[in-house]
N, C-alpha and C. Protein backbone atom coordinates (compact mmCIF):
# COMPACT_ATOMS: atom_id res chain seq x y z
N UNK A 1 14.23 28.28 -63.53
CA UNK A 1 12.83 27.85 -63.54
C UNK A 1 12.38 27.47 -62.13
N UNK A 2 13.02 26.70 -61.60
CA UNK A 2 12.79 26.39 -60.13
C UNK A 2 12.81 27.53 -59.13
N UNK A 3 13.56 29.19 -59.90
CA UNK A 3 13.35 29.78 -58.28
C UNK A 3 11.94 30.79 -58.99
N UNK A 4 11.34 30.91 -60.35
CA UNK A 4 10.02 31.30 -60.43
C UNK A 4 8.98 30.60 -59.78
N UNK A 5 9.13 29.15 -59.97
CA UNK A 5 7.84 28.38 -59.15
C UNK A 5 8.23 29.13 -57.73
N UNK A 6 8.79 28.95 -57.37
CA UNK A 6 9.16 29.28 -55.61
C UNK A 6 8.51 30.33 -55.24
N UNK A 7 8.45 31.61 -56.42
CA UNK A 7 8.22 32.99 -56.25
C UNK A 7 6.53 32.91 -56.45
N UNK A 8 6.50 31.97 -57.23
CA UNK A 8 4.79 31.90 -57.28
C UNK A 8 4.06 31.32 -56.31
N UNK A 9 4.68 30.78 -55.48
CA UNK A 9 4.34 29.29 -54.47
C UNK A 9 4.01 30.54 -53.15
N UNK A 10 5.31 31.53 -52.78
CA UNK A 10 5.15 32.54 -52.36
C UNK A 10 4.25 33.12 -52.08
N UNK A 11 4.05 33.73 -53.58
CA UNK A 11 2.79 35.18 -53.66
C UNK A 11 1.60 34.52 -53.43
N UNK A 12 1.50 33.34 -53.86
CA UNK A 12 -0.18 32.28 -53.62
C UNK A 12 -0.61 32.40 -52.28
N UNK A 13 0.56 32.23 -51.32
CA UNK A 13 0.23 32.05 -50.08
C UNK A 13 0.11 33.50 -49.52
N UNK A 14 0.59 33.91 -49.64
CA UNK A 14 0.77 35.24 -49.15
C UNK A 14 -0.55 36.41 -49.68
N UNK A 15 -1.20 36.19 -50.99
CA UNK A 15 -2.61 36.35 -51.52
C UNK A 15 -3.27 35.66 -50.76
N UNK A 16 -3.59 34.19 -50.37
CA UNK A 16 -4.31 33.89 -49.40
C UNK A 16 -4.91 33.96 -48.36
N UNK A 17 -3.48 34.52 -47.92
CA UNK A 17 -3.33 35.10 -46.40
C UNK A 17 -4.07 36.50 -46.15
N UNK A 18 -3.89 37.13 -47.03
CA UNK A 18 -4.41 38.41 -47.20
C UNK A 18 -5.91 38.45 -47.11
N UNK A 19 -6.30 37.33 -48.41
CA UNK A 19 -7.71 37.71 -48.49
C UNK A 19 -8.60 36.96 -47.24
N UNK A 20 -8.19 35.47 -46.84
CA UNK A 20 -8.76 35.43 -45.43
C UNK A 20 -8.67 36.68 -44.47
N UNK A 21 -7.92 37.15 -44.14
CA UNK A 21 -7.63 38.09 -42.96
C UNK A 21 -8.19 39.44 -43.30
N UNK A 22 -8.58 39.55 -44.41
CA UNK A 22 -9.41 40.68 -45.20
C UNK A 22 -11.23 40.65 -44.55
N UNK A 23 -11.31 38.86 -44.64
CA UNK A 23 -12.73 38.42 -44.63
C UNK A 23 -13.06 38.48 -43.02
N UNK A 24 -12.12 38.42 -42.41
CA UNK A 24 -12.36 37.28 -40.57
C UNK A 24 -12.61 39.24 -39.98
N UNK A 25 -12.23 40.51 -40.85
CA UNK A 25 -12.68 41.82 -40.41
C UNK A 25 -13.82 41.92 -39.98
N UNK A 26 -14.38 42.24 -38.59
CA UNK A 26 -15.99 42.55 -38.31
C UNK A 26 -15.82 44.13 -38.31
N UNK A 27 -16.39 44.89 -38.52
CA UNK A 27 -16.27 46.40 -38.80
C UNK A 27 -17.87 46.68 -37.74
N UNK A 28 -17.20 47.64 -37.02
CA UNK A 28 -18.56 48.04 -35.73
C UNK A 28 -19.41 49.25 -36.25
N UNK A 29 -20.61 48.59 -36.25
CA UNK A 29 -21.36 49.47 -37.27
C UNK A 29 -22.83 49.29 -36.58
N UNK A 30 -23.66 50.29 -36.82
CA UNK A 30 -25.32 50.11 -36.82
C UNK A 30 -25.55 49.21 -38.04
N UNK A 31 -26.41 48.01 -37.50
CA UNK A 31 -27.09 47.45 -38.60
C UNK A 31 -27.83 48.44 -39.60
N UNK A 32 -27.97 48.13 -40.81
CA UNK A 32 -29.32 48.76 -41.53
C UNK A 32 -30.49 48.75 -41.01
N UNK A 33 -30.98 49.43 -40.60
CA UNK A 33 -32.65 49.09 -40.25
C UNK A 33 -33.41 49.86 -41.11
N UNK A 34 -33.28 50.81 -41.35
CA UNK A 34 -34.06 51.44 -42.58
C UNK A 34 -35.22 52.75 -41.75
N UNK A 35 -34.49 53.20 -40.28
CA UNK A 35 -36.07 53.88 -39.41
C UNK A 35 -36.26 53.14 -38.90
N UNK A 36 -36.01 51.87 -38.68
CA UNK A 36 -37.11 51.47 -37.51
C UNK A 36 -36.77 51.63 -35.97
N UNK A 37 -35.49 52.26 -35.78
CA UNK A 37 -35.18 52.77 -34.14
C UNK A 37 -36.10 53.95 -34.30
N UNK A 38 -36.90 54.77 -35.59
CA UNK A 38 -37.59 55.69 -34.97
C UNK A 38 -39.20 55.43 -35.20
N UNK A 39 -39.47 54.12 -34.99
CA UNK A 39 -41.16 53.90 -35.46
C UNK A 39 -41.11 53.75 -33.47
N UNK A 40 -42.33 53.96 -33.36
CA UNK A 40 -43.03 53.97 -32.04
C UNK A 40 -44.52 53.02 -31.88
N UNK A 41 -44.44 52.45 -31.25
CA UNK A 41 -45.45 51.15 -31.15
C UNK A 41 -46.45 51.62 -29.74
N UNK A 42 -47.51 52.34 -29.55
CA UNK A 42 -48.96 52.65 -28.91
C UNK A 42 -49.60 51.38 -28.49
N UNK A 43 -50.09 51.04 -27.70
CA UNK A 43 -50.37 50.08 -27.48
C UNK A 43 -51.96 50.98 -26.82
N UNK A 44 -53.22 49.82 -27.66
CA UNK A 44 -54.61 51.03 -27.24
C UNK A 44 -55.44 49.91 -26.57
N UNK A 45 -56.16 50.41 -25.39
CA UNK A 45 -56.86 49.39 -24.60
C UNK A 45 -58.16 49.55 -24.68
């Protein structure tokens, strides 16, 4: 019984570990803008 807790005590941390280090990922990407790098702004005098 004592070496299942151990094995669970384990995998907890080790799931933890994972899913922080899953989250702290920045992935290099274009924001969404949806078009607006192609709208053009006229300016009329």
């Amino acid at each position: 019984m004592q070496g299942l807790k151990g094995v669970i005590v384990v995998a907890t941390i080790i799931a933890a570990a994972a899913s922080l280090g899953a989250c702290r990922k920045e992935v290099g990407g274009e924001p969404l803008k949806l078009g607006a790098a192609d709208v053009s702004v006229a300016v009329v005098r």
